[in-house]
PDB file of N, CA and C in Angstrom:
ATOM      1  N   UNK A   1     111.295  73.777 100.085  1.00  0.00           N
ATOM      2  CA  UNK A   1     110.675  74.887  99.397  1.00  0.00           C
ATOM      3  C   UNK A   1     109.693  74.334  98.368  1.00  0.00           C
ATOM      4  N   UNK A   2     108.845  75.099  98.796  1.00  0.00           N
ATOM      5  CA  UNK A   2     107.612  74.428  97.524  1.00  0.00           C
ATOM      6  C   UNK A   2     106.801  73.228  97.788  1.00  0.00           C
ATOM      7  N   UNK A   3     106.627  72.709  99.180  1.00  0.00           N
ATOM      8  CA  UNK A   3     105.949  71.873 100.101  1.00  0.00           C
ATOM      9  C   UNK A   3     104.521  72.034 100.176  1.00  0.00           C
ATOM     10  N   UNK A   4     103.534  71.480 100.186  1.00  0.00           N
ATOM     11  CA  UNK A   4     102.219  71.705 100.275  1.00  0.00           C
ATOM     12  C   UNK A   4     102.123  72.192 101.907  1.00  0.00           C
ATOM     13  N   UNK A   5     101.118  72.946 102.492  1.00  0.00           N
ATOM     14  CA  UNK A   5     101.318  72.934 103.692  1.00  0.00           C
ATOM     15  C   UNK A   5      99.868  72.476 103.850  1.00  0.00           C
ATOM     16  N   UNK A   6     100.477  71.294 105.537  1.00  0.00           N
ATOM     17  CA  UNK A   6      98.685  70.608 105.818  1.00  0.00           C
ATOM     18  C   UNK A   6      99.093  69.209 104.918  1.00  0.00           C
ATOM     19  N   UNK A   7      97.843  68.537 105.536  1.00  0.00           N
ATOM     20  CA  UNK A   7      98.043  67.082 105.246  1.00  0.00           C
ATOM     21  C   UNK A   7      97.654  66.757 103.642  1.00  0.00           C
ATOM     22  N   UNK A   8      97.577  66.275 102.674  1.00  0.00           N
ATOM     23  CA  UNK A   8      96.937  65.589 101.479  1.00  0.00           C
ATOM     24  C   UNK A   8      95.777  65.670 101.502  1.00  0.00           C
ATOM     25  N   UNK A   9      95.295  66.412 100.700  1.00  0.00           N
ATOM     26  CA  UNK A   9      93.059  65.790 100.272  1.00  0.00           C
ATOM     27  C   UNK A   9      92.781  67.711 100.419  1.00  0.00           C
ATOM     28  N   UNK A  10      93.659  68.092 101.316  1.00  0.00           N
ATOM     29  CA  UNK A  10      92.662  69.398 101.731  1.00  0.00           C
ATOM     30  C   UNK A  10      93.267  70.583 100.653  1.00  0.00           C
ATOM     31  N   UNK A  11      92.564  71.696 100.441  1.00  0.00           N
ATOM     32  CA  UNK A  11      92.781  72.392 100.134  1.00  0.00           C
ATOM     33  C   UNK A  11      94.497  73.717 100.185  1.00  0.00           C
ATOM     34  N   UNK A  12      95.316  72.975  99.429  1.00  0.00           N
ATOM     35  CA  UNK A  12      96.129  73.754  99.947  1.00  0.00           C
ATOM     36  C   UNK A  12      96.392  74.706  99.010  1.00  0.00           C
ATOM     37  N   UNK A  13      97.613  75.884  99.781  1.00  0.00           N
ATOM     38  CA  UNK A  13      98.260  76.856  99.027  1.00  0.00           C
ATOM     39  C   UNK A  13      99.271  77.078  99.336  1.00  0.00           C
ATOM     40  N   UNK A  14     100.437  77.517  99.050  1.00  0.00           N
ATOM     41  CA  UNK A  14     102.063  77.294  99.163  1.00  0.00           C
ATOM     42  C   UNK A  14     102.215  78.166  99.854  1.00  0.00           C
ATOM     43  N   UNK A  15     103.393  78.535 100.440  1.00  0.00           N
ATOM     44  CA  UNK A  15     103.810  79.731 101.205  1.00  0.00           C
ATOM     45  C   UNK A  15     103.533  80.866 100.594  1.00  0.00           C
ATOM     46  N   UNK A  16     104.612  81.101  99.242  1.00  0.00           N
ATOM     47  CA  UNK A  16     104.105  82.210  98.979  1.00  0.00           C
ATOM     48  C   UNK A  16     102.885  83.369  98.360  1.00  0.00           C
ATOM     49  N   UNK A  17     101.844  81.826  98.642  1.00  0.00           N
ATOM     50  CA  UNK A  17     100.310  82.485  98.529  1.00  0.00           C
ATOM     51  C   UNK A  17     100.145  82.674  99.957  1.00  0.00           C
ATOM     52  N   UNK A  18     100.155  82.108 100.652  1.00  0.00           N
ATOM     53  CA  UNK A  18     100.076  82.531 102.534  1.00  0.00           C
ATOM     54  C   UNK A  18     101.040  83.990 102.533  1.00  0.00           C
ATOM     55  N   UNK A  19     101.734  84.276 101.899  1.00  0.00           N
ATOM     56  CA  UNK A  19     102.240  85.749 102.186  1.00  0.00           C
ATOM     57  C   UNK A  19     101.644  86.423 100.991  1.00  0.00           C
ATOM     58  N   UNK A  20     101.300  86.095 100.104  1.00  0.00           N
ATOM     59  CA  UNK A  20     101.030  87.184  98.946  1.00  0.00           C
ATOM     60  C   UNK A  20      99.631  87.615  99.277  1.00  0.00           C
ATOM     61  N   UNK A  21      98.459  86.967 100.083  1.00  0.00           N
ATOM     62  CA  UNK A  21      97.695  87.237 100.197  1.00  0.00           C
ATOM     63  C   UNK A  21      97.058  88.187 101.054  1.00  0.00           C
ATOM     64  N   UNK A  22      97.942  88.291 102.204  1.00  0.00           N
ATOM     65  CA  UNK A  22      97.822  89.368 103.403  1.00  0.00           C
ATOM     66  C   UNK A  22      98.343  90.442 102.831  1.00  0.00           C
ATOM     67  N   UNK A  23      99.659  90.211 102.085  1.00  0.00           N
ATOM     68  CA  UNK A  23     100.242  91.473 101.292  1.00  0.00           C
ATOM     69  C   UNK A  23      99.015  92.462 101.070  1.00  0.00           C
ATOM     70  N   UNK A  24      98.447  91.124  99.902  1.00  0.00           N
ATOM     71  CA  UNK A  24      97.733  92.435  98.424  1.00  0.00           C
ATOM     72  C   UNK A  24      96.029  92.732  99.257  1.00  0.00           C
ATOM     73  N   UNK A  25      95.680  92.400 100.475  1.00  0.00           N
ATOM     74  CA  UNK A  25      94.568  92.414 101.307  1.00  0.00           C
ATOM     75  C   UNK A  25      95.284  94.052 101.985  1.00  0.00           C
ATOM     76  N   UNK A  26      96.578  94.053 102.539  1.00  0.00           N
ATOM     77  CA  UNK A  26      96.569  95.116 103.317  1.00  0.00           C
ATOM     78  C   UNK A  26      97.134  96.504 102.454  1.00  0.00           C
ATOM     79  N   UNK A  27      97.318  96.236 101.034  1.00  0.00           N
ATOM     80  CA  UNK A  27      97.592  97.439 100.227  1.00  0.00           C
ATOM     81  C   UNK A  27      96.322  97.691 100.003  1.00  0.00           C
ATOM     82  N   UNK A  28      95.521  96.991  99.116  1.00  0.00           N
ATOM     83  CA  UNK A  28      93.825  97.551  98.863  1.00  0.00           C
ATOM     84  C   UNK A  28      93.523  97.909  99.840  1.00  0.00           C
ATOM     85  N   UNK A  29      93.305  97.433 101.297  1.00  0.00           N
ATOM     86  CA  UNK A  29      92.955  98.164 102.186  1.00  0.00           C
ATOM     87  C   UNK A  29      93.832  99.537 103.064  1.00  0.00           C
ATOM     88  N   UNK A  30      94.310  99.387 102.765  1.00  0.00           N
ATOM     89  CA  UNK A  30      95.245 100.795 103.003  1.00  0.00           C
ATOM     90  C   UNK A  30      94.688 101.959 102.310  1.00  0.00           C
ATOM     91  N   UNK A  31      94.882 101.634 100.864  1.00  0.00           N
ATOM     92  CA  UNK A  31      94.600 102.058  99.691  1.00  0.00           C
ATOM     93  C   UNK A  31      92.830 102.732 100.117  1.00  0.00           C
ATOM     94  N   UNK A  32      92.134 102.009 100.635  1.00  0.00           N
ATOM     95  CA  UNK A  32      90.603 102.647 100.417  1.00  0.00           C
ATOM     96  C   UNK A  32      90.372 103.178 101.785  1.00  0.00           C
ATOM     97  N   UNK A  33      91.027 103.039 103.135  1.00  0.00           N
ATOM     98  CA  UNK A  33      91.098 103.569 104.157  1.00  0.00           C
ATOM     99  C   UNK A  33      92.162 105.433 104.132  1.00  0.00           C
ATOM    100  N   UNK A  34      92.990 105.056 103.332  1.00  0.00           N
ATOM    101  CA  UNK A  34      93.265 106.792 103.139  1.00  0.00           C
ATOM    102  C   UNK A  34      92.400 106.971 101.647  1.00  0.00           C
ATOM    103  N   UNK A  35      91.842 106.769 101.388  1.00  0.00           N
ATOM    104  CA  UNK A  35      90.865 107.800 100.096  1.00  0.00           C
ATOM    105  C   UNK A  35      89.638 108.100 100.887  1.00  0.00           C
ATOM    106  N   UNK A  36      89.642 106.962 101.926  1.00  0.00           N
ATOM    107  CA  UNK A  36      88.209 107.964 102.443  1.00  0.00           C
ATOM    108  C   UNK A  36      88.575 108.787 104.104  1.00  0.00           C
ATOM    109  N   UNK A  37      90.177 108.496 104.532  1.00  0.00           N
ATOM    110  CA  UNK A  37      90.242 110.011 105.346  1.00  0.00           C
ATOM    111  C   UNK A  37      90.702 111.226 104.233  1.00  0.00           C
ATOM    112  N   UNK A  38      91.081 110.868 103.257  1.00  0.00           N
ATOM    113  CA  UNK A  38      91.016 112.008 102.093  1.00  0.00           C
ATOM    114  C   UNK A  38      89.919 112.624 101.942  1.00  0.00           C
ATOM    115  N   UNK A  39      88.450 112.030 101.885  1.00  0.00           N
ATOM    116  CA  UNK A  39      87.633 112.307 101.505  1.00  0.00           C
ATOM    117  C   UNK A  39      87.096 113.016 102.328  1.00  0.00           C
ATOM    118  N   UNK A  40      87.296 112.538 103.700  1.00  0.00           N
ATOM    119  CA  UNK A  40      86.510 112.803 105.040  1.00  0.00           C
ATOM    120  C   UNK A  40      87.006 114.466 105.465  1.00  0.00           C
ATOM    121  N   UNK A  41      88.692 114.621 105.283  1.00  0.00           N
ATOM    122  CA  UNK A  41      89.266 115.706 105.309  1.00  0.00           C
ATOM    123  C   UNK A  41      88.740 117.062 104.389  1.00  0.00           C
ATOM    124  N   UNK A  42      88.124 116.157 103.013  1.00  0.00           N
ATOM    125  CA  UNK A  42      88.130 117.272 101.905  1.00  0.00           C
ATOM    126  C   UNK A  42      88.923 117.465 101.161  1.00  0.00           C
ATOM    127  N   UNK A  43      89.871 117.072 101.166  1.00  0.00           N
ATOM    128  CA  UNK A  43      91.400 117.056 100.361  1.00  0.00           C
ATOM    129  C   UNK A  43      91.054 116.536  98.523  1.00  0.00           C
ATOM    130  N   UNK A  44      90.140 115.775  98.379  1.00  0.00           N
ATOM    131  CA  UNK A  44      89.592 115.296  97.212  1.00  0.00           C
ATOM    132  C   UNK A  44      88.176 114.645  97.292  1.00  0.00           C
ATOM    133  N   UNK A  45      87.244 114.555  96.093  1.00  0.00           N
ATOM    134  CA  UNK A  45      86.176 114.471  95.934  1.00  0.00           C
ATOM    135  C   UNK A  45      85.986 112.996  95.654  1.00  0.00           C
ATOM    136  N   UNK A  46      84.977 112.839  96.127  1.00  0.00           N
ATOM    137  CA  UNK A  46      84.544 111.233  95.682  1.00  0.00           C
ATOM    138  C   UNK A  46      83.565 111.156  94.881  1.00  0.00           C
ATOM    139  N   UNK A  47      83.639 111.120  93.472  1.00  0.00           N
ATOM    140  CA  UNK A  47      83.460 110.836  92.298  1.00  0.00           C
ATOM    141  C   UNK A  47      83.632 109.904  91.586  1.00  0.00           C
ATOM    142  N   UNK A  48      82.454 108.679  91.923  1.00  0.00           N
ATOM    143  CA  UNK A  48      83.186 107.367  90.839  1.00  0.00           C
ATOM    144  C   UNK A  48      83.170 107.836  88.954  1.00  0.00           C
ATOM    145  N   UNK A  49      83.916 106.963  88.700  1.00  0.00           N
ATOM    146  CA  UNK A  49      83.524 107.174  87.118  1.00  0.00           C
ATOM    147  C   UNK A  49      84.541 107.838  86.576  1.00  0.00           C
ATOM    148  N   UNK A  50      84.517 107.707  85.376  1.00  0.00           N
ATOM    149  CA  UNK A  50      85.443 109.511  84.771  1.00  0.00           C
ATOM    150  C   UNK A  50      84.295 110.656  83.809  1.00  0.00           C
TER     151      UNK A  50
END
């Protein structure tokens, strides 16, 4: 646990950046794929800003 993955010299990142990253990629995208069938429906307005 806690192993570099891949050989020495290259760029690495630990496991649980190899999972945290698809995580927080497929909530934001979740996240902006239903605000705009929200939007598309009419259900709420797309209004940046406050």
């Amino acid at each position: 646990m806690g192993h570099p993955i891949g050989p020495p010299g290259e760029l690495r990142l630990s496991t649980f950046s190899h999972t945290l990253l698809p995580v927080l990629a497929g909530f934001l995208g979740g996240n902006a794929i239903g605000n705009g069938a929200d939007v598309a429906l009419g259900c709420t307005d797309n209004e940046p800003g406050p």
